[in-house]
PDB file of N, CA and C in Angstrom:
ATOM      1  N   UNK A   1       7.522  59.226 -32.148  1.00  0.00           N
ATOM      2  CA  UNK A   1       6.161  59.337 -31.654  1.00  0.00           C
ATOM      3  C   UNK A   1       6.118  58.960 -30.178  1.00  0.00           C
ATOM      4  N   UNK A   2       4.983  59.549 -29.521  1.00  0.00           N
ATOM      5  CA  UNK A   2       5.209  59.402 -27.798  1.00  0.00           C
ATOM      6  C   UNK A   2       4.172  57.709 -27.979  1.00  0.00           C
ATOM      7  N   UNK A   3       3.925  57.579 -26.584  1.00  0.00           N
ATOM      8  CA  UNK A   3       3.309  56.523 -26.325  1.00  0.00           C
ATOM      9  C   UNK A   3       1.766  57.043 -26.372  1.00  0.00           C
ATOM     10  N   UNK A   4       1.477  57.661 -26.185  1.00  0.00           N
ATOM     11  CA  UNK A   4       0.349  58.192 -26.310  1.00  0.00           C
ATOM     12  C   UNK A   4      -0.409  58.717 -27.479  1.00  0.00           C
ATOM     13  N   UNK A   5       0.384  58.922 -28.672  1.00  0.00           N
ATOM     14  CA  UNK A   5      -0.140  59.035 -30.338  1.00  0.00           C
ATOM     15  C   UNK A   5      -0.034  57.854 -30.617  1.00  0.00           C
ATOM     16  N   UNK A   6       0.759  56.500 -30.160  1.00  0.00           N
ATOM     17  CA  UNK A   6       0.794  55.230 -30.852  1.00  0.00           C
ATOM     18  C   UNK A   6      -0.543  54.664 -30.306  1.00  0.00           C
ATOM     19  N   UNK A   7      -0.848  55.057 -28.897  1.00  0.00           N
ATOM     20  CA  UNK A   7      -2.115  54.170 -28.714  1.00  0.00           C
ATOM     21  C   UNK A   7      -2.865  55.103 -29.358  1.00  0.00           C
ATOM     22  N   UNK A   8      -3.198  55.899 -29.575  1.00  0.00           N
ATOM     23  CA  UNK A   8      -4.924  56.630 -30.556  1.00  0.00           C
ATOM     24  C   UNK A   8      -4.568  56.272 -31.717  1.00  0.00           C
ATOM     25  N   UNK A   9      -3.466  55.800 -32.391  1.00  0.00           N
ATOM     26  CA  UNK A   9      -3.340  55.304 -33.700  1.00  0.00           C
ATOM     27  C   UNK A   9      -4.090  53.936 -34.039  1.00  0.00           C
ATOM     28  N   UNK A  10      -4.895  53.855 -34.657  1.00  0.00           N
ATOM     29  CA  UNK A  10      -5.756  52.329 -34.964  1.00  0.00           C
ATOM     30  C   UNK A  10      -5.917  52.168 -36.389  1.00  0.00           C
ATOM     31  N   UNK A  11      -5.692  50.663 -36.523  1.00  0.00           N
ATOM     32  CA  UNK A  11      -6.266  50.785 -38.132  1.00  0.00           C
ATOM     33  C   UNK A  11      -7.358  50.445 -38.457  1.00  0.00           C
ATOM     34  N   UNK A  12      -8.058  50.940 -39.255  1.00  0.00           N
ATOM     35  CA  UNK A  12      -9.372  50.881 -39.655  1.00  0.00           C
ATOM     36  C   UNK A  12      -9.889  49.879 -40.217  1.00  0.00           C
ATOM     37  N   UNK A  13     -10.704  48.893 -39.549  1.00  0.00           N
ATOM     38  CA  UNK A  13     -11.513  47.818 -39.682  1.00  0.00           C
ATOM     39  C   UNK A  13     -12.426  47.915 -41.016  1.00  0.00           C
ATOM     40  N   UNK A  14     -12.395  47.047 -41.451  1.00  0.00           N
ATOM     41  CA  UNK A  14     -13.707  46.265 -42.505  1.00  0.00           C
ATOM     42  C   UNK A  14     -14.706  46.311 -42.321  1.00  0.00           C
ATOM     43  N   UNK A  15     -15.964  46.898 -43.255  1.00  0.00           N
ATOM     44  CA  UNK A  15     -17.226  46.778 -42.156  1.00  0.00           C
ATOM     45  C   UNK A  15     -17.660  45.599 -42.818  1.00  0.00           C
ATOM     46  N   UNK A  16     -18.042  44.665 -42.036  1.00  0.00           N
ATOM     47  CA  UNK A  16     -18.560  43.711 -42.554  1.00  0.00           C
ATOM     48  C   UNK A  16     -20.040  43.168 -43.676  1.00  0.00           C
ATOM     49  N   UNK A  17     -19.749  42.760 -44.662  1.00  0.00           N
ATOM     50  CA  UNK A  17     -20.710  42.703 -46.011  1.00  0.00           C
ATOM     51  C   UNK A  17     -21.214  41.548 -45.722  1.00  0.00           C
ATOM     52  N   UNK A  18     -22.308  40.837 -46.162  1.00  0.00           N
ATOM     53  CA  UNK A  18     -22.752  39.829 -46.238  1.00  0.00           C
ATOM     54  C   UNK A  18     -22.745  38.926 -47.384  1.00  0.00           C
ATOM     55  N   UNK A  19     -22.461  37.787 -47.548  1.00  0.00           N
ATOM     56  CA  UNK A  19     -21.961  36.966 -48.752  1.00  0.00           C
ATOM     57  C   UNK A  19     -23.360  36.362 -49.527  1.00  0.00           C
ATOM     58  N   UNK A  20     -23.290  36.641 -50.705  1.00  0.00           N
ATOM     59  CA  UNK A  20     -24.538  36.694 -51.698  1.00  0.00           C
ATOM     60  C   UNK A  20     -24.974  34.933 -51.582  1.00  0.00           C
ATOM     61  N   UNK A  21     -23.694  33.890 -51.682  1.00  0.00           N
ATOM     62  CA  UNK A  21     -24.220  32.691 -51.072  1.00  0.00           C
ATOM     63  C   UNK A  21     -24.202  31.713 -49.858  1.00  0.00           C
ATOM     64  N   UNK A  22     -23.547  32.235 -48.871  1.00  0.00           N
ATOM     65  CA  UNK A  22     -24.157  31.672 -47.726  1.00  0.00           C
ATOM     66  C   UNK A  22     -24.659  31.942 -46.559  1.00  0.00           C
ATOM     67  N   UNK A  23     -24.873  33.821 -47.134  1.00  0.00           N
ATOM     68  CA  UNK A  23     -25.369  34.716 -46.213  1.00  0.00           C
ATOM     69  C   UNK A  23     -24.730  34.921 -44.871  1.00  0.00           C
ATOM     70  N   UNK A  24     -23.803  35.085 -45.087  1.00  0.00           N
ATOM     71  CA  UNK A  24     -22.974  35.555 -43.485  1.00  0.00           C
ATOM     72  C   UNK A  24     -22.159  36.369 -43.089  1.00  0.00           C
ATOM     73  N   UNK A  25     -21.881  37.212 -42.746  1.00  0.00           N
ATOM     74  CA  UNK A  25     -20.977  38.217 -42.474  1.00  0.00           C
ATOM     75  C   UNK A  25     -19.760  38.145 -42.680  1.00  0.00           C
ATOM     76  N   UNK A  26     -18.822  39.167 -43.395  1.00  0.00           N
ATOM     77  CA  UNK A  26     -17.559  38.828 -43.523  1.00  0.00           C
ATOM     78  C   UNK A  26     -16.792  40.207 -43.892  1.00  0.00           C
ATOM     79  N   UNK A  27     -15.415  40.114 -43.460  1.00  0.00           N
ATOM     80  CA  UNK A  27     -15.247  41.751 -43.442  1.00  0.00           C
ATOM     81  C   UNK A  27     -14.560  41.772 -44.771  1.00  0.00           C
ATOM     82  N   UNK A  28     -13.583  40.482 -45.188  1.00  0.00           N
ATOM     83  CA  UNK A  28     -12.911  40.624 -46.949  1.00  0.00           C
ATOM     84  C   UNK A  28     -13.759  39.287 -47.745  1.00  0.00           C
ATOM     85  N   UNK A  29     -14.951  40.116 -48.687  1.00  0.00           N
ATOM     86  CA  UNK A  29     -16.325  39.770 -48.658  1.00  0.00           C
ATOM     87  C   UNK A  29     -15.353  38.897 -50.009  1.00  0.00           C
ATOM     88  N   UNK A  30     -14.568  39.851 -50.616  1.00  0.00           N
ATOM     89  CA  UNK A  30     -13.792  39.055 -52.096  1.00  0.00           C
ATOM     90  C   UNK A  30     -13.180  38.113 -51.719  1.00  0.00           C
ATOM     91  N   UNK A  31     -12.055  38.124 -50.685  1.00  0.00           N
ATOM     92  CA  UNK A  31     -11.394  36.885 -50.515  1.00  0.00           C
ATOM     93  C   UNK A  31     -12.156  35.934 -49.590  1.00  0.00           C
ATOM     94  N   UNK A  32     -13.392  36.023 -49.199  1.00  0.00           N
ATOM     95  CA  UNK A  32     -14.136  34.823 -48.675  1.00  0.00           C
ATOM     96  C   UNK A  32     -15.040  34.048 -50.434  1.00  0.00           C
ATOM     97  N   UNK A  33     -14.566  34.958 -50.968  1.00  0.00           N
ATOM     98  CA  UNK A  33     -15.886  34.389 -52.133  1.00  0.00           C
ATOM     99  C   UNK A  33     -14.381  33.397 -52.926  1.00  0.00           C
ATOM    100  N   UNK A  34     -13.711  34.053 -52.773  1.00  0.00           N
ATOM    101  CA  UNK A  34     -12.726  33.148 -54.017  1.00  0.00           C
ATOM    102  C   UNK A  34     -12.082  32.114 -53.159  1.00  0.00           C
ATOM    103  N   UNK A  35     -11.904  31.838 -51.847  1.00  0.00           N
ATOM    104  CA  UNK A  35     -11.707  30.689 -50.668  1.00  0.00           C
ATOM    105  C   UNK A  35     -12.781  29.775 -50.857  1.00  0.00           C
ATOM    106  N   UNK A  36     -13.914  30.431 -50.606  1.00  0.00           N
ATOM    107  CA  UNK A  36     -15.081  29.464 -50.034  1.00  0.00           C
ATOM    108  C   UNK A  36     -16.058  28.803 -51.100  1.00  0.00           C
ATOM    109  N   UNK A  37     -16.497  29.933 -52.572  1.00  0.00           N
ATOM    110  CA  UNK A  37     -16.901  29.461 -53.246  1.00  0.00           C
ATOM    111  C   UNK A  37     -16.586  29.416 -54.716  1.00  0.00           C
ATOM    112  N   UNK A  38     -15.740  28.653 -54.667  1.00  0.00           N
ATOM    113  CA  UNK A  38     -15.224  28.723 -55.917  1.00  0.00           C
ATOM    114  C   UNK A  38     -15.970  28.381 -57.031  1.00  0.00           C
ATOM    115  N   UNK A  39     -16.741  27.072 -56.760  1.00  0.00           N
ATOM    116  CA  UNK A  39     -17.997  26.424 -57.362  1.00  0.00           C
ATOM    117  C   UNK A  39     -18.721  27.303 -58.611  1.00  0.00           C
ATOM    118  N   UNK A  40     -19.380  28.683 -57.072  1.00  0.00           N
ATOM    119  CA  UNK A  40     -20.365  29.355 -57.781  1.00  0.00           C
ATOM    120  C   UNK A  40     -20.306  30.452 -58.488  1.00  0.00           C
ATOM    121  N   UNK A  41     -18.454  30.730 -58.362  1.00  0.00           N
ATOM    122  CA  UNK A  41     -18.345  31.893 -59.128  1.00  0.00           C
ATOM    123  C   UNK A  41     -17.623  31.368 -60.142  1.00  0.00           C
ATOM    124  N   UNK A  42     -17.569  29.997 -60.621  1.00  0.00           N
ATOM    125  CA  UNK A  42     -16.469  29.180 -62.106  1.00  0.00           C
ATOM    126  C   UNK A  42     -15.037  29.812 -61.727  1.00  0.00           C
ATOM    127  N   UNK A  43     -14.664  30.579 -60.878  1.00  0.00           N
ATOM    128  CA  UNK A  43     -13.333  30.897 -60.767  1.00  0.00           C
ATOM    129  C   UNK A  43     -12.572  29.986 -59.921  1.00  0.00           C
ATOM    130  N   UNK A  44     -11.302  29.390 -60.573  1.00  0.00           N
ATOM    131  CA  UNK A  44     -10.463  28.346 -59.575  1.00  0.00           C
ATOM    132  C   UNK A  44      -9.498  29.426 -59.095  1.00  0.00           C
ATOM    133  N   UNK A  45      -8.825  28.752 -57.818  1.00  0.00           N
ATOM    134  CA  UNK A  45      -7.424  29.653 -56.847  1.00  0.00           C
ATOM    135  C   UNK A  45      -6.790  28.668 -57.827  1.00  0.00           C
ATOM    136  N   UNK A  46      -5.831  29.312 -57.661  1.00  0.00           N
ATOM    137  CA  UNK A  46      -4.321  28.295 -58.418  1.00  0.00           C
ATOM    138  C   UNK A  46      -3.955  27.846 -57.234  1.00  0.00           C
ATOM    139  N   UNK A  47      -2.537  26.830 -57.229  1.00  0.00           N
ATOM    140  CA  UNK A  47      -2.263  25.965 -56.633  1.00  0.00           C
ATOM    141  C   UNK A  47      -1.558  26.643 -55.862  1.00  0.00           C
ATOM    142  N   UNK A  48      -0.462  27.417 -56.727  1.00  0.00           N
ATOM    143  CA  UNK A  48       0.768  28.477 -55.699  1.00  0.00           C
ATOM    144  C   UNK A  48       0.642  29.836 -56.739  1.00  0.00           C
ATOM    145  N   UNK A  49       0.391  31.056 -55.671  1.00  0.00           N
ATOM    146  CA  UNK A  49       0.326  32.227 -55.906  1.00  0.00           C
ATOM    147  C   UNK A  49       2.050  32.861 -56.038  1.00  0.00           C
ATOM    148  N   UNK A  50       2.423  33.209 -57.434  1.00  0.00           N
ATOM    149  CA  UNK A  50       3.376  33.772 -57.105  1.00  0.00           C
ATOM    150  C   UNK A  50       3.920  34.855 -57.246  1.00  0.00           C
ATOM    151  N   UNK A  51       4.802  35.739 -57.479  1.00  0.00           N
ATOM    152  CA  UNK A  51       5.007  37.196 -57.320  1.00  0.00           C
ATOM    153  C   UNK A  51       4.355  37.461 -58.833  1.00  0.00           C
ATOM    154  N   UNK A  52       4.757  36.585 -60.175  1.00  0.00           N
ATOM    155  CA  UNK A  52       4.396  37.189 -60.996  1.00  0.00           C
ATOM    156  C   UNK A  52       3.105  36.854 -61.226  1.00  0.00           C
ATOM    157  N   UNK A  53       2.662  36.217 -60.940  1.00  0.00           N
ATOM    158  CA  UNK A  53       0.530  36.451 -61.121  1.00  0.00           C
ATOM    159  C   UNK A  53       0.124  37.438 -60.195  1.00  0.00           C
ATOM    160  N   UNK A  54       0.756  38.174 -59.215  1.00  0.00           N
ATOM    161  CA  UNK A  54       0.088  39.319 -58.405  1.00  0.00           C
ATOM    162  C   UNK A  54       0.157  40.347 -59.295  1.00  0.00           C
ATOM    163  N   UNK A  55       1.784  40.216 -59.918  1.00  0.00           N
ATOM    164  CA  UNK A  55       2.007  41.612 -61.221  1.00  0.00           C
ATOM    165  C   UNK A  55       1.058  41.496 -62.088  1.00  0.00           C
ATOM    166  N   UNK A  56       0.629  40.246 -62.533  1.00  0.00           N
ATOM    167  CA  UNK A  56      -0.233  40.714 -63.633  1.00  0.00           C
ATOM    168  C   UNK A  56      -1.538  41.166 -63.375  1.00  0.00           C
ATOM    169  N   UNK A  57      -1.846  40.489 -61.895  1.00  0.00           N
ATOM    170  CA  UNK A  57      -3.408  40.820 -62.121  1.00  0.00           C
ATOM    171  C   UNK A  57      -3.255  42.725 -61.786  1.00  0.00           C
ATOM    172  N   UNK A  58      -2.254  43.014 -61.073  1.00  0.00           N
ATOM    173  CA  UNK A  58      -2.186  44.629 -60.872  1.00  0.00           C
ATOM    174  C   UNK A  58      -2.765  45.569 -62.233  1.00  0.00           C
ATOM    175  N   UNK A  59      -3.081  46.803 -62.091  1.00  0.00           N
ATOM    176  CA  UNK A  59      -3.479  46.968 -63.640  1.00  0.00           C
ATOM    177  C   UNK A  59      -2.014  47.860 -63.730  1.00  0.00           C
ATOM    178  N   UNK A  60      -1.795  48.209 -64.912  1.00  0.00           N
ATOM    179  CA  UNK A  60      -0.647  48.654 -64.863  1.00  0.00           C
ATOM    180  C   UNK A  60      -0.691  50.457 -64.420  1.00  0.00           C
ATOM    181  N   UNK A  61       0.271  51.327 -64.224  1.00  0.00           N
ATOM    182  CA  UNK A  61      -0.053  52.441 -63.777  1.00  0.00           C
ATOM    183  C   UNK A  61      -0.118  53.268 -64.556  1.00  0.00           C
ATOM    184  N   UNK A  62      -1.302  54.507 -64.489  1.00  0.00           N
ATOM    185  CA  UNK A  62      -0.772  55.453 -65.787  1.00  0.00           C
ATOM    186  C   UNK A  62       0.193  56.586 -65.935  1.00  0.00           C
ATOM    187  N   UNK A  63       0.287  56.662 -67.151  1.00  0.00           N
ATOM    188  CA  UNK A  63       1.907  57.566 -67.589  1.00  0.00           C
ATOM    189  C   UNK A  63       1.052  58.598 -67.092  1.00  0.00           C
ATOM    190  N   UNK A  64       1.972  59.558 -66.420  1.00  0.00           N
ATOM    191  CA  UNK A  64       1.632  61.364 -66.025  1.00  0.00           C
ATOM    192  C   UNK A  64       2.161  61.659 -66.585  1.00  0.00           C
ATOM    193  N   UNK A  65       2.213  62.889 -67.230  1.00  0.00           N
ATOM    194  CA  UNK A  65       3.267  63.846 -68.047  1.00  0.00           C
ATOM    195  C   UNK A  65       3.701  64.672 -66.770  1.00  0.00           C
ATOM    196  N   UNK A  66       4.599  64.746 -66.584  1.00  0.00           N
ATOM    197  CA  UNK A  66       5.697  65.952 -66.010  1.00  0.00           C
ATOM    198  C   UNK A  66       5.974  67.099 -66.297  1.00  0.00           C
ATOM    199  N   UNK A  67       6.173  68.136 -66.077  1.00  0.00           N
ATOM    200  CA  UNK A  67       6.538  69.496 -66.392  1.00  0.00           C
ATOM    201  C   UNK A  67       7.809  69.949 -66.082  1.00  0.00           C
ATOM    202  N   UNK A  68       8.177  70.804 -65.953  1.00  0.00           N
ATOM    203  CA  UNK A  68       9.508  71.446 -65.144  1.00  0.00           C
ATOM    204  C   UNK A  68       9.189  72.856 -64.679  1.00  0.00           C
ATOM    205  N   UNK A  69       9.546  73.290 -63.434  1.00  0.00           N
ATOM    206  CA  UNK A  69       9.469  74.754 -62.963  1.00  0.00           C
ATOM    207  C   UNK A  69      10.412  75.376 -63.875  1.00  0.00           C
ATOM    208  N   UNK A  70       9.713  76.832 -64.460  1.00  0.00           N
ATOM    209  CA  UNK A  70      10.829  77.648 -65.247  1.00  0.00           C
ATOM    210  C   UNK A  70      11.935  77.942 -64.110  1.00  0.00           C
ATOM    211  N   UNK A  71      11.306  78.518 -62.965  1.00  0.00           N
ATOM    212  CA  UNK A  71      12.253  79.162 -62.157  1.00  0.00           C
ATOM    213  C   UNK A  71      13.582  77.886 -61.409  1.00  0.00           C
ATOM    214  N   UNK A  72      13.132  76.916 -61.010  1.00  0.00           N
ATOM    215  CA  UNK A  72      14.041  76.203 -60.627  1.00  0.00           C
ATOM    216  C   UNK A  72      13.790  74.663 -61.202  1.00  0.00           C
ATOM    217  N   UNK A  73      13.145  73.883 -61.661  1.00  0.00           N
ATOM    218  CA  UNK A  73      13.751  72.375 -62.311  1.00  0.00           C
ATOM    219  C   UNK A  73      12.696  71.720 -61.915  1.00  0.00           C
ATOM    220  N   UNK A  74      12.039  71.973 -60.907  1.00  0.00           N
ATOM    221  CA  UNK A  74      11.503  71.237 -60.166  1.00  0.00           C
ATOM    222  C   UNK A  74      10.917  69.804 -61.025  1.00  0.00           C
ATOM    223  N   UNK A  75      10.089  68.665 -61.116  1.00  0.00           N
ATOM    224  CA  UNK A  75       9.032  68.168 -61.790  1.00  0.00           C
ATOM    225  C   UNK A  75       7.972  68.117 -61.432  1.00  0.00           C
ATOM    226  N   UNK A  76       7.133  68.712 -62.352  1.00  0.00           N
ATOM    227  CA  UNK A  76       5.521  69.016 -61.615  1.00  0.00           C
ATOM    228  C   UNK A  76       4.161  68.627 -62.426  1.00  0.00           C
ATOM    229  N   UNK A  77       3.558  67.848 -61.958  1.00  0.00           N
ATOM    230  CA  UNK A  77       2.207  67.708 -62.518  1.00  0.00           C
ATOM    231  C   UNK A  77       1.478  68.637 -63.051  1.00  0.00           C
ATOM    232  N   UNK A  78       0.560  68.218 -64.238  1.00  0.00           N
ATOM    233  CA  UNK A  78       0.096  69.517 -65.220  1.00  0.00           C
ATOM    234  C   UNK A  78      -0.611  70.462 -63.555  1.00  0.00           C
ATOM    235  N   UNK A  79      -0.939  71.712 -63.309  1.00  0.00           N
ATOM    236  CA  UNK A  79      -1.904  72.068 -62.763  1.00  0.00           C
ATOM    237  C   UNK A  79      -1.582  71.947 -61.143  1.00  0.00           C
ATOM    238  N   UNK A  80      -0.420  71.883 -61.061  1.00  0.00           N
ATOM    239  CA  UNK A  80       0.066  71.981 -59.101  1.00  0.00           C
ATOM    240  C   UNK A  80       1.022  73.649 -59.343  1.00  0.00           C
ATOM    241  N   UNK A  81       0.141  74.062 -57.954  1.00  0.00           N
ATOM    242  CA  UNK A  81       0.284  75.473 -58.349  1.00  0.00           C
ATOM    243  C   UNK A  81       0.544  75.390 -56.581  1.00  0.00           C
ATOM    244  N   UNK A  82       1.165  76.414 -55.910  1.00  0.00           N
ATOM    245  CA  UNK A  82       2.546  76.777 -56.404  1.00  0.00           C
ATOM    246  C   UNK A  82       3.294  75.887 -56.760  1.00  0.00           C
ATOM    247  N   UNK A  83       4.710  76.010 -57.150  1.00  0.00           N
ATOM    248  CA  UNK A  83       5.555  75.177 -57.480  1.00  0.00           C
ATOM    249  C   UNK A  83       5.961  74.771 -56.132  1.00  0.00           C
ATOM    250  N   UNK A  84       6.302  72.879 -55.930  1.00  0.00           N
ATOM    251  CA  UNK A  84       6.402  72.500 -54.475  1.00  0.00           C
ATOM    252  C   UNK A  84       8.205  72.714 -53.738  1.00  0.00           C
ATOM    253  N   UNK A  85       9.302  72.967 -54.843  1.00  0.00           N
ATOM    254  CA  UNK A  85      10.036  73.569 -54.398  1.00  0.00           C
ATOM    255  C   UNK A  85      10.384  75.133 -53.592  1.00  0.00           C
ATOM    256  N   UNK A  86      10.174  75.717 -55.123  1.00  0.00           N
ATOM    257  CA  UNK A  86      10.423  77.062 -54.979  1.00  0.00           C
ATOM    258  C   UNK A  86       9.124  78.159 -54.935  1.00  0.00           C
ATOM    259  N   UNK A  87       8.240  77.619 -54.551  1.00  0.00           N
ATOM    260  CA  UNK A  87       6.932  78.738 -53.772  1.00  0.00           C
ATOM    261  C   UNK A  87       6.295  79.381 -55.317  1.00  0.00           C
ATOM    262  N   UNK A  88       7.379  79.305 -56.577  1.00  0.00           N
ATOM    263  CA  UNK A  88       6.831  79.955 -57.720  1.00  0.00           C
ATOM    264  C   UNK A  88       5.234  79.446 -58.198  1.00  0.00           C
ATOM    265  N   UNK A  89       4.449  80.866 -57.883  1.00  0.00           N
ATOM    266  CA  UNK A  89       3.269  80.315 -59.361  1.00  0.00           C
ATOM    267  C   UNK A  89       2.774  80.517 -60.457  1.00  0.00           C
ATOM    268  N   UNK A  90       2.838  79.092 -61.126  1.00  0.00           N
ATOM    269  CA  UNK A  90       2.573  78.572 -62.788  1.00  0.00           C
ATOM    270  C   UNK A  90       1.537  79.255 -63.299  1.00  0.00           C
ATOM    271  N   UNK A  91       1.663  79.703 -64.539  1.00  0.00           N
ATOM    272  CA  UNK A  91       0.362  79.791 -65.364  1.00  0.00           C
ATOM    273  C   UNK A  91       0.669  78.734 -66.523  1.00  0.00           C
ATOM    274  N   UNK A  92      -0.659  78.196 -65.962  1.00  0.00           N
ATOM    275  CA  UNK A  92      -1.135  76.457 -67.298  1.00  0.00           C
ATOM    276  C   UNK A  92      -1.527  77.291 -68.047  1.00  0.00           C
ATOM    277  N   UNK A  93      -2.023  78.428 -68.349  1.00  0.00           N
ATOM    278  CA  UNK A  93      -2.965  78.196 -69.010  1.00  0.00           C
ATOM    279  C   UNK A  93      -2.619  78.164 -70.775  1.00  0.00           C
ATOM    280  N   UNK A  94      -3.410  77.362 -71.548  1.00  0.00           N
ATOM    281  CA  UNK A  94      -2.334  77.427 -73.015  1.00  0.00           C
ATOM    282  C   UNK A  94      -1.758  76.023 -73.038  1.00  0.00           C
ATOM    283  N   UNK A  95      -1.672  74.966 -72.063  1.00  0.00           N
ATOM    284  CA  UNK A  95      -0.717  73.692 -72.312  1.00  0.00           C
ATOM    285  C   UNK A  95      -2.022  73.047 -72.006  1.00  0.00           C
ATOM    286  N   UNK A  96      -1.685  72.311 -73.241  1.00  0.00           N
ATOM    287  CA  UNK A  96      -2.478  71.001 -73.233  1.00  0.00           C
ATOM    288  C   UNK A  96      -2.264  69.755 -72.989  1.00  0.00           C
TER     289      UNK A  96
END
């Protein structure tokens, strides 16, 4: 990338929400509520956050079913038309 696409590159700011109890602006409205008031929402922080309480709170991901291109192997989601290898296009229609 030149120097000139890195500077127009920006990341996109938080717009700031206002907090239901102490009324004040804040751009990560969740992690000011579970910092600041723990009180009023009965939720405690734990002591040490560690890799496996991030896994759990993640939800888990869902299974896709896969397909295969007749013409070449490919693996393809029900309903991606053309095929992203070989330009071939699928008829779904009939698979459930």
């Amino acid at each position: 990338m030149t120097e000139k696409n890195e500077a127009k590159k920006r990341r996109r700011k938080r717009t700031p929400q206002e907090c239901p109890y102490c009324h004040k602006q804040y751009g990560n409205l969740k992690n000011h509520i579970l910092m600041k008031h723990q009180a009023e929402t009965g939720q405690e922080m734990p002591l040490e956050l560690t890799k496996e309480d991030l896994l759990k709170q993640r939800e888990p991901p869902q299974e896709t079913k896969t397909y295969t291109c007749n013409n070449c192997g490919a693996k393809l989601r029900k309903g991606e038309n053309p095929c992203w290898q070989c330009g071939q296009r699928l008829i779904w229609e009939g698979i459930k």
